[in-house]
N, C-alpha and C. Protein backbone atom coordinates (compact mmCIF):
# COMPACT_ATOMS: atom_id res chain seq x y z
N UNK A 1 -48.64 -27.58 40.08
CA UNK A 1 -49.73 -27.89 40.97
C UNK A 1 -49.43 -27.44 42.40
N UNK A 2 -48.20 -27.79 42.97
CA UNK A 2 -47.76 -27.19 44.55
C UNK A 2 -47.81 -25.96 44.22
N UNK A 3 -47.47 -25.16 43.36
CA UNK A 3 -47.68 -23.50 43.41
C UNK A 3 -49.06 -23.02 43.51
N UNK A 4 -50.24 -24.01 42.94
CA UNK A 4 -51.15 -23.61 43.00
C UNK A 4 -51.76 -23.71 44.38
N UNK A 5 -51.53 -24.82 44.76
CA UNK A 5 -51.89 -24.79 45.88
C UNK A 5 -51.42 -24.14 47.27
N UNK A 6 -50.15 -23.40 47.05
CA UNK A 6 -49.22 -22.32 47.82
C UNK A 6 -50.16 -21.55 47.36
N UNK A 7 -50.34 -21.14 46.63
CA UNK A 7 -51.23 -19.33 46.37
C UNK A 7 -52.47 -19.60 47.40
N UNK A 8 -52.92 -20.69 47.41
CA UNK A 8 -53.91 -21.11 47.83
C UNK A 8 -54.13 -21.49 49.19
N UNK A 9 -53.38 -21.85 49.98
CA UNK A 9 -53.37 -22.27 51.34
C UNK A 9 -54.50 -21.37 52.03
N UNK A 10 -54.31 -20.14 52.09
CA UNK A 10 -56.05 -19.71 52.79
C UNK A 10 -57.10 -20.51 52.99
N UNK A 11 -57.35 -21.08 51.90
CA UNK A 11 -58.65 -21.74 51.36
C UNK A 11 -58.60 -22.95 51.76
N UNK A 12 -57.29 -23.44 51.35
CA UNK A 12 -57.10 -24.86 52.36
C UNK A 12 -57.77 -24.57 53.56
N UNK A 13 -57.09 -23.92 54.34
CA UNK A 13 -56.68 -24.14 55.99
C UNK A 13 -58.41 -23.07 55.99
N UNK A 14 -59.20 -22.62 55.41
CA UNK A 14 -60.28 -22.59 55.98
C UNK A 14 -61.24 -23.76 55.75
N UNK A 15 -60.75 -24.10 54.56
CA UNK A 15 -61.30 -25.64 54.57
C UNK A 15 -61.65 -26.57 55.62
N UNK A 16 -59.91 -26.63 56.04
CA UNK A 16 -60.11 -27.43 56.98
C UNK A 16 -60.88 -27.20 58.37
N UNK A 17 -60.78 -25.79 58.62
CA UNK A 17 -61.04 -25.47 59.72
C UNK A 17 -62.82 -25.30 59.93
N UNK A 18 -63.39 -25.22 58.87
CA UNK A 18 -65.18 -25.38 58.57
C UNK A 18 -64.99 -26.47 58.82
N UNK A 19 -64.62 -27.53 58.28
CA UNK A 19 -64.80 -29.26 58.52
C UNK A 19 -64.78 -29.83 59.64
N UNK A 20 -63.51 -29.30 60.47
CA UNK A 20 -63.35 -29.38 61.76
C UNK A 20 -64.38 -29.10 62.52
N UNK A 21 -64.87 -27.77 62.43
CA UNK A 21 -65.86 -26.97 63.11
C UNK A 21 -67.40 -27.84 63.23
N UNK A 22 -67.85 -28.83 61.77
CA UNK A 22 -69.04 -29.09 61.52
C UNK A 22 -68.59 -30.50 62.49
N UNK A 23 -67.41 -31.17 62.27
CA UNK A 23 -67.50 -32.43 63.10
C UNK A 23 -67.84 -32.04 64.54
N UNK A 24 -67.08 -30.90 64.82
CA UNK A 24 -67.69 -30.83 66.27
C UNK A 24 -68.81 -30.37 66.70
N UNK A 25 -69.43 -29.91 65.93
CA UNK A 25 -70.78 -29.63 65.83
C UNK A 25 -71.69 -30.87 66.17
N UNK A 26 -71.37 -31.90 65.15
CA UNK A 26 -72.23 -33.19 65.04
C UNK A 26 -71.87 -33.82 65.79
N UNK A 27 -70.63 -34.22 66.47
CA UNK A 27 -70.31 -35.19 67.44
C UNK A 27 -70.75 -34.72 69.11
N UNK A 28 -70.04 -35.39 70.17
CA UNK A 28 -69.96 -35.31 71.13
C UNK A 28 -68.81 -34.01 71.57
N UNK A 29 -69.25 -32.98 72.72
CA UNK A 29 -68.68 -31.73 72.76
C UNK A 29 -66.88 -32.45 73.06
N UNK A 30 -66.25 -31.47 72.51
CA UNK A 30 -64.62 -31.34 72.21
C UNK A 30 -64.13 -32.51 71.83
N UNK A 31 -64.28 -32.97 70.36
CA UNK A 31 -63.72 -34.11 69.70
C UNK A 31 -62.29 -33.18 68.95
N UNK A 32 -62.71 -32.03 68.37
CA UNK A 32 -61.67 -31.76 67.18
C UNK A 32 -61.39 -29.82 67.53
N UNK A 33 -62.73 -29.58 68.41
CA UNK A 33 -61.98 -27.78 68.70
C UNK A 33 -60.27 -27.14 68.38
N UNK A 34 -59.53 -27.88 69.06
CA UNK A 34 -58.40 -27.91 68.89
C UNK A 34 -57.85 -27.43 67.78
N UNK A 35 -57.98 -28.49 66.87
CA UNK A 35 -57.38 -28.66 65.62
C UNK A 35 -58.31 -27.68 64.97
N UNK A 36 -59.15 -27.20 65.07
CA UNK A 36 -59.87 -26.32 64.50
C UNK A 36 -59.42 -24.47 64.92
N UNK A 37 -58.91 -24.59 65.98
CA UNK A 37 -58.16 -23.38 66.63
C UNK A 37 -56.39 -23.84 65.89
N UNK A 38 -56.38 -24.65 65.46
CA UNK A 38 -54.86 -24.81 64.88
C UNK A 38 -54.80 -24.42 63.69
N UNK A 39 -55.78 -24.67 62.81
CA UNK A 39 -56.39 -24.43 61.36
C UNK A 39 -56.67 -23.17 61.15
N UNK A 40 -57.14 -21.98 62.03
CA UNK A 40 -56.94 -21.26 62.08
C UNK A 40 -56.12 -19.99 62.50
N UNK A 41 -54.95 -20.54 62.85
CA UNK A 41 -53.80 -20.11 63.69
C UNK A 41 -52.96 -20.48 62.17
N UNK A 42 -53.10 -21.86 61.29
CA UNK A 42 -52.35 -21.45 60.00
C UNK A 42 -53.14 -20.53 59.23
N UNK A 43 -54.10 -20.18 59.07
CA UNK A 43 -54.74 -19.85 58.23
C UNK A 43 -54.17 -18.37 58.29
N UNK A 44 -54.42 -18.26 59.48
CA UNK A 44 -53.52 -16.53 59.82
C UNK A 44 -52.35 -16.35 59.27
N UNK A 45 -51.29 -16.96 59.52
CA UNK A 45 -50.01 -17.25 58.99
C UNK A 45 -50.15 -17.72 57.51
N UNK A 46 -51.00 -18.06 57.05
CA UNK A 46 -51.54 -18.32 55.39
C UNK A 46 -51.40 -16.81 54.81
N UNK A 47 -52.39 -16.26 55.30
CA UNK A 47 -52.70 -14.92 54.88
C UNK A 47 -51.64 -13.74 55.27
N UNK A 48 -51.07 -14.14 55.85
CA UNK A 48 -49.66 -13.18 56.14
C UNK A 48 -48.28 -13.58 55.73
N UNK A 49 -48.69 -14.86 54.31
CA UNK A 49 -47.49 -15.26 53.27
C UNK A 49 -46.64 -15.96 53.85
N UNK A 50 -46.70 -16.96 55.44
CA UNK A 50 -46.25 -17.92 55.98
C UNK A 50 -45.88 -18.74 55.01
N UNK A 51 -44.52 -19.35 54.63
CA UNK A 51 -44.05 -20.32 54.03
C UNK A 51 -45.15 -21.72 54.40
N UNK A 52 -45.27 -22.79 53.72
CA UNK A 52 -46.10 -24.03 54.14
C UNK A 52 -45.54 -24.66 55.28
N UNK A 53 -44.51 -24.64 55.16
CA UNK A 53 -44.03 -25.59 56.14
C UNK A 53 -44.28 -24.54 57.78
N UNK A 54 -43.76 -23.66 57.32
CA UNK A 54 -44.37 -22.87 58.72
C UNK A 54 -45.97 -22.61 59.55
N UNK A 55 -47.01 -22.71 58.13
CA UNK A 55 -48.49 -23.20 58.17
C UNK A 55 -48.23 -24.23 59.13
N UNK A 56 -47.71 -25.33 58.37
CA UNK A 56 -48.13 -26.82 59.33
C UNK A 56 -47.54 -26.59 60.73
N UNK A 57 -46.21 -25.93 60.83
CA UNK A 57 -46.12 -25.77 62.39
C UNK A 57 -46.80 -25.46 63.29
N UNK A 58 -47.51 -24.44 63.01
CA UNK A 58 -48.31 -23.21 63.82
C UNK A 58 -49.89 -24.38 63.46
N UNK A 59 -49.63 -25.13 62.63
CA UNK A 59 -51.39 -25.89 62.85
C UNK A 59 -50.83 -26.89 64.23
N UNK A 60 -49.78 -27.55 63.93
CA UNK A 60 -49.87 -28.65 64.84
C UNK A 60 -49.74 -27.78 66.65
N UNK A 61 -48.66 -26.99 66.48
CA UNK A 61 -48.23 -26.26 67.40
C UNK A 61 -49.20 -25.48 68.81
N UNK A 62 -50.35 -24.96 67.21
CA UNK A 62 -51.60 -24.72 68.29
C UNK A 62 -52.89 -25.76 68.68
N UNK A 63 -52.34 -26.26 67.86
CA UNK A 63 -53.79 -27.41 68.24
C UNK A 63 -53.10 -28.54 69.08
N UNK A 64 -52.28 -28.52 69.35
CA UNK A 64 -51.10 -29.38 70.54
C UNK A 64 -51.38 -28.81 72.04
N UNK A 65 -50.60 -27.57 71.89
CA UNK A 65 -51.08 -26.30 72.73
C UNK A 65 -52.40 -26.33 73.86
N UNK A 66 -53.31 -25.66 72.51
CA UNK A 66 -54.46 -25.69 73.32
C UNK A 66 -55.52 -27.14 73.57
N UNK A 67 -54.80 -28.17 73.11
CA UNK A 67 -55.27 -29.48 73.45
C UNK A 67 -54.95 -29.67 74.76
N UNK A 68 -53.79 -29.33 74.97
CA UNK A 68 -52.89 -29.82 76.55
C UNK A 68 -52.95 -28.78 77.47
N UNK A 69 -53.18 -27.16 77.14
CA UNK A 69 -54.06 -26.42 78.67
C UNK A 69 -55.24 -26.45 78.55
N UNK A 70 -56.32 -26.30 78.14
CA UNK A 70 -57.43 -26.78 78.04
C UNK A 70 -58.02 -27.98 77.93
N UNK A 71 -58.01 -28.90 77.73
CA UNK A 71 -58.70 -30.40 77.42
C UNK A 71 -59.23 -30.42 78.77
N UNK A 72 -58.20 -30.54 80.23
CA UNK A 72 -58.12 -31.32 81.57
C UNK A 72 -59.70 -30.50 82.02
N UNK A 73 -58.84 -28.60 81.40
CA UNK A 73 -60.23 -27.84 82.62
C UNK A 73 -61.78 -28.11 81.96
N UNK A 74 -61.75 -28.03 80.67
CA UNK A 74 -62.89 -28.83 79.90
C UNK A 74 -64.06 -30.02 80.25
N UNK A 75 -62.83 -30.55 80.36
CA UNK A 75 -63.20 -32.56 80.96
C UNK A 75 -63.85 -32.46 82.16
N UNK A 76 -62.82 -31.63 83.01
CA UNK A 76 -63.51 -31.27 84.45
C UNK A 76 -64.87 -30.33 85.06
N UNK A 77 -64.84 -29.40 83.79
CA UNK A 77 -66.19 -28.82 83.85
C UNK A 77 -67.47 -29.84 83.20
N UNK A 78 -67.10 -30.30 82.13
CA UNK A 78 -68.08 -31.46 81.37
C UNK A 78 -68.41 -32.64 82.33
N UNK A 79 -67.74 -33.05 82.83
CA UNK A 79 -67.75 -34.50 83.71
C UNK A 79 -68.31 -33.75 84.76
N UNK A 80 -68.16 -32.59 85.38
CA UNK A 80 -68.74 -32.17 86.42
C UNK A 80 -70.09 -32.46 87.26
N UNK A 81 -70.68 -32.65 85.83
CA UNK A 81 -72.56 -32.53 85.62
C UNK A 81 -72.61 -33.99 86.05
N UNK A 82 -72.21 -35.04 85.86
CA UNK A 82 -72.49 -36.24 86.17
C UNK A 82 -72.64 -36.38 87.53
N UNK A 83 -73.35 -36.80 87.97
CA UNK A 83 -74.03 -37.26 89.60
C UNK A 83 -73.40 -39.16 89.90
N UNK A 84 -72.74 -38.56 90.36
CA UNK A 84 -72.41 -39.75 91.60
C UNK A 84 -73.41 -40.68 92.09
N UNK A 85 -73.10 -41.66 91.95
CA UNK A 85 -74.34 -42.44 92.67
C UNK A 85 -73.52 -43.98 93.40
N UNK A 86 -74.17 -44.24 94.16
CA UNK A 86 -73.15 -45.71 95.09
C UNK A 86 -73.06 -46.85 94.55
N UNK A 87 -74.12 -47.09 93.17
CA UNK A 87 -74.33 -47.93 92.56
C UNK A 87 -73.26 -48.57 92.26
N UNK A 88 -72.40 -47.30 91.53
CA UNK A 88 -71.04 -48.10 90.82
C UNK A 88 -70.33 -48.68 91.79
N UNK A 89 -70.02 -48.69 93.12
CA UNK A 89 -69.16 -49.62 94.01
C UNK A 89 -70.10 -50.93 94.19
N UNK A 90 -70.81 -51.34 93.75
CA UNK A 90 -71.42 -52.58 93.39
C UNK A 90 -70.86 -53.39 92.66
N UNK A 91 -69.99 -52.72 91.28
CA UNK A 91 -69.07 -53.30 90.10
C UNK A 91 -67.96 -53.75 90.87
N UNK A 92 -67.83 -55.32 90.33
CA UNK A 92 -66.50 -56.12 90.87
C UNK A 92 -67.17 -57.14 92.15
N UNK A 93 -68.00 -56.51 92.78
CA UNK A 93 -68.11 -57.27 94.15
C UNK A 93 -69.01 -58.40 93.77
N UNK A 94 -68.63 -59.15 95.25
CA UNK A 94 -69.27 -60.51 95.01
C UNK A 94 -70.56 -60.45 95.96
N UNK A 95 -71.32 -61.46 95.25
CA UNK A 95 -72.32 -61.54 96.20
C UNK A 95 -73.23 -62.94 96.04
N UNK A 96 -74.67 -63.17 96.61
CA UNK A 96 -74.67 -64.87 96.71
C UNK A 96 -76.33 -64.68 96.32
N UNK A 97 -76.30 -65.42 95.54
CA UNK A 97 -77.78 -65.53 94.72
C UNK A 97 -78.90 -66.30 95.73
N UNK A 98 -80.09 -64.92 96.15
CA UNK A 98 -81.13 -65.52 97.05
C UNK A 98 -82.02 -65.61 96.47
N UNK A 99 -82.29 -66.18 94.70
CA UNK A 99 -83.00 -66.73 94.22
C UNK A 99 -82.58 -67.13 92.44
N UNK A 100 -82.83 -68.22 92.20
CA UNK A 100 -82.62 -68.52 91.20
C UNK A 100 -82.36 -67.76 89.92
N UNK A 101 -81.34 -67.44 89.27
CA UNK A 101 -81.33 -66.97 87.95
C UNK A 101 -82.09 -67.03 86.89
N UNK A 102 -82.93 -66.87 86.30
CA UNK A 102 -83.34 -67.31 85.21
C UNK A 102 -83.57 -66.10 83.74
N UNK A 103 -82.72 -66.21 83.45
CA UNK A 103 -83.25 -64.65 82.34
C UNK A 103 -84.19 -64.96 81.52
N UNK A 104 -84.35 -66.24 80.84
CA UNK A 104 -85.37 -66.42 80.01
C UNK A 104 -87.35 -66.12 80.78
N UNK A 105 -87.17 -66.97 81.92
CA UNK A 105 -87.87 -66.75 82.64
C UNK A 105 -87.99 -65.44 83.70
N UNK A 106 -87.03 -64.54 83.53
CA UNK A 106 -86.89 -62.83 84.31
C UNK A 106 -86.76 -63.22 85.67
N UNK A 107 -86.19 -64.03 86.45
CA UNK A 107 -86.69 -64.24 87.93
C UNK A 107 -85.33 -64.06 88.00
N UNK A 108 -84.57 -63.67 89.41
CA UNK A 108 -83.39 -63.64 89.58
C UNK A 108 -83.36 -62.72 90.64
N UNK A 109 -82.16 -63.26 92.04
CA UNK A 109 -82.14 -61.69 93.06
C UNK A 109 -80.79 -62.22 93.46
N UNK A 110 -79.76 -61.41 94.04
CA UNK A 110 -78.49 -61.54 94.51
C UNK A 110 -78.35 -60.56 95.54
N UNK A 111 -78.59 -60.97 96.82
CA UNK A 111 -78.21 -60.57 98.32
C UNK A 111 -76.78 -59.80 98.57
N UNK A 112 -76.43 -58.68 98.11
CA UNK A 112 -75.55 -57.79 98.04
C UNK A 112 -75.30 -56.62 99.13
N UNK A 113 -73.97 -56.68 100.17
CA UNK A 113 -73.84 -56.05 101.39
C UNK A 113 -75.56 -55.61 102.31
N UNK A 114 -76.04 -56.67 102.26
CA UNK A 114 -77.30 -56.59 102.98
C UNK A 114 -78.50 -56.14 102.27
N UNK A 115 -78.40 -55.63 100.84
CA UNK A 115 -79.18 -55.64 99.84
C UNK A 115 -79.47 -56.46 98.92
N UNK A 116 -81.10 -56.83 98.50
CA UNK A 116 -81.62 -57.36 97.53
C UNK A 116 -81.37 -56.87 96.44
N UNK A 117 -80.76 -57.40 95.27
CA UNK A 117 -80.79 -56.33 93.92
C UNK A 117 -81.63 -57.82 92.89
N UNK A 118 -82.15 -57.43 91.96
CA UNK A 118 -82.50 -57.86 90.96
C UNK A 118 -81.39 -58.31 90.13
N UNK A 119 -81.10 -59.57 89.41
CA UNK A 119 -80.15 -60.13 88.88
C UNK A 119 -80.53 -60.51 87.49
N UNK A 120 -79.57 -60.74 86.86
CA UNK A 120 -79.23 -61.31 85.28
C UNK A 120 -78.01 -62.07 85.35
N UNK A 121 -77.93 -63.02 84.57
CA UNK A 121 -76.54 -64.03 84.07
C UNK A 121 -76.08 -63.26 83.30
N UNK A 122 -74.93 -62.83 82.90
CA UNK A 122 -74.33 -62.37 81.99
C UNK A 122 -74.00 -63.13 80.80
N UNK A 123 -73.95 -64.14 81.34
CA UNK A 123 -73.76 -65.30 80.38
C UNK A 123 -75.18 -66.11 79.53
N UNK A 124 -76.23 -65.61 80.25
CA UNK A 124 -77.89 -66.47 80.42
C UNK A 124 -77.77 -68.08 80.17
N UNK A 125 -76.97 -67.99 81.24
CA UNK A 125 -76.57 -69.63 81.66
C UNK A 125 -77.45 -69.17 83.02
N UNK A 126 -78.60 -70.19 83.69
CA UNK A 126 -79.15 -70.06 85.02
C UNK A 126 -78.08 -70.24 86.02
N UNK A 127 -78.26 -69.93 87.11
CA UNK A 127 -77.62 -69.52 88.09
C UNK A 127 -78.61 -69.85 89.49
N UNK A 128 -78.01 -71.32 90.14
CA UNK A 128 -78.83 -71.45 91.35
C UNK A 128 -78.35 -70.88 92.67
N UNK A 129 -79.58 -70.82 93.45
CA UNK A 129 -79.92 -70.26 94.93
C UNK A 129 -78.81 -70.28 95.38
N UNK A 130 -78.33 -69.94 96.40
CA UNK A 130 -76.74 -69.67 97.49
C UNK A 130 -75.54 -70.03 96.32
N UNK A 131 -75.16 -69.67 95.07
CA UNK A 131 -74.27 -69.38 94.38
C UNK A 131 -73.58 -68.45 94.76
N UNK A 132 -72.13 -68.56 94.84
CA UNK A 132 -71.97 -67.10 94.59
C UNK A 132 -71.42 -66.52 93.28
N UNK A 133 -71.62 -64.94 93.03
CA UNK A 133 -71.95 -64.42 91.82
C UNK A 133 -70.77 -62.98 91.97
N UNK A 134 -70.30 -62.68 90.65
CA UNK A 134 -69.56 -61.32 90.82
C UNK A 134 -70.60 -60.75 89.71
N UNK A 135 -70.63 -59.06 90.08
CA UNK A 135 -71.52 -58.19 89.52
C UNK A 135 -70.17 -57.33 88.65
N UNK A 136 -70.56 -57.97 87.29
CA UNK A 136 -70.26 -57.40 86.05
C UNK A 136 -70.33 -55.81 85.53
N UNK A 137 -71.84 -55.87 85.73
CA UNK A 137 -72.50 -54.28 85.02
C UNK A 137 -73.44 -54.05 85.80
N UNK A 138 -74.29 -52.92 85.52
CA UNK A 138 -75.44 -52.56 85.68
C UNK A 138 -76.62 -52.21 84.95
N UNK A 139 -77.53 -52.67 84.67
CA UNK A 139 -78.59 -51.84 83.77
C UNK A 139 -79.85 -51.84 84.04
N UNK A 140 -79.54 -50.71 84.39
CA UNK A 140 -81.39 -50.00 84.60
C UNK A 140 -80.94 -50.56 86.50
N UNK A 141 -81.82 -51.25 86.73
CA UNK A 141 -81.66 -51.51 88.51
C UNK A 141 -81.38 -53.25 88.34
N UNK A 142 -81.18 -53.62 87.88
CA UNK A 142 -80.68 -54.87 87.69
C UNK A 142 -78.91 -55.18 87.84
N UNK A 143 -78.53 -55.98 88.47
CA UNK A 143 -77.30 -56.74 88.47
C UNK A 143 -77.16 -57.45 87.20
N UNK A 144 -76.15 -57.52 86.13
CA UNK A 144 -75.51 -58.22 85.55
C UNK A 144 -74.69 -59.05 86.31
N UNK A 145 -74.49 -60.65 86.14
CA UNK A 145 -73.14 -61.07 87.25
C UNK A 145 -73.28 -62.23 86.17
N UNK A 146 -72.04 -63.25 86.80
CA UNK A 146 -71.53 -64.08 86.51
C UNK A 146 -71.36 -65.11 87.51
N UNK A 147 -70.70 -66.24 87.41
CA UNK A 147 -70.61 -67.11 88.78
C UNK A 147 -69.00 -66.77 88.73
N UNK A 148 -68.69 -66.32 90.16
CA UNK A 148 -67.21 -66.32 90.97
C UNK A 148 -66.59 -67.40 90.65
């Protein structure tokens, strides 16, 4: 059976390397590229009568490789596109509820560095007037918080 599958390693390692290829296809961009440039880096060495064990080197070897010079400049071009916004320095801070909490009832505001924001309990436990509150999350234009 291992001999058969020695004659065979091509087929493996394109195997794998279609499979690879379709996950990254379907997922979110650069989950498995890598290993899919490794799969084919054995596959080469397949077809040029590479012992197995030398296959698996040259899979891990390149998909190690080009995981660790490429990933960072990747990330940095991908993340690039995201827009900044001031919102997120809102997360963590405290601030003091200038109107009652109520999620069931939707009413809620928390007086934040001189801004009104719209509030939620995180907990949807109510939350009264001059409380003070730490801001959890964000969603949509609403404060998530908690009581400090």
């Amino acid at each position: 059976m291992l001999e058969l599958i020695a004659e065979n390693m091509s087929i493996v390692w394109l195997v794998i390397m279609v499979v690879l290829l379709i996950v990254e296809a379907a997922t979110a961009p650069l989950v498995c590229i890598w290993f899919a440039l490794g799969a084919l880096a054995a596959l080469v060495s397949a077809l040029f009568g590479a012992a197995i064990w030398l296959q698996v080197v040259w899979f891990f070897a390149v998909s190690l490789l080009t995981l660790w010079l490429t990933r960072p400049i990747a990330l940095k071009y991908l993340n690039g596109r995201r827009v900044a916004t001031n919102a997120d320095r809102v997360l963590g801070a405290e601030g003091v509820v200038s109107e009652d909490i109520d999620n069931i009832a939707g009413t809620g505001a928390v007086k934040l560095d001189g801004k009104e924001w719209t509030a939620r309990s995180d907990t949807g436990l109510n939350i009264s007037k001059g409380s003070i509150v730490v801001v959890r999350r964000i969603e949509g234009v609403k404060l998530i918080v908690d009581v400090a």
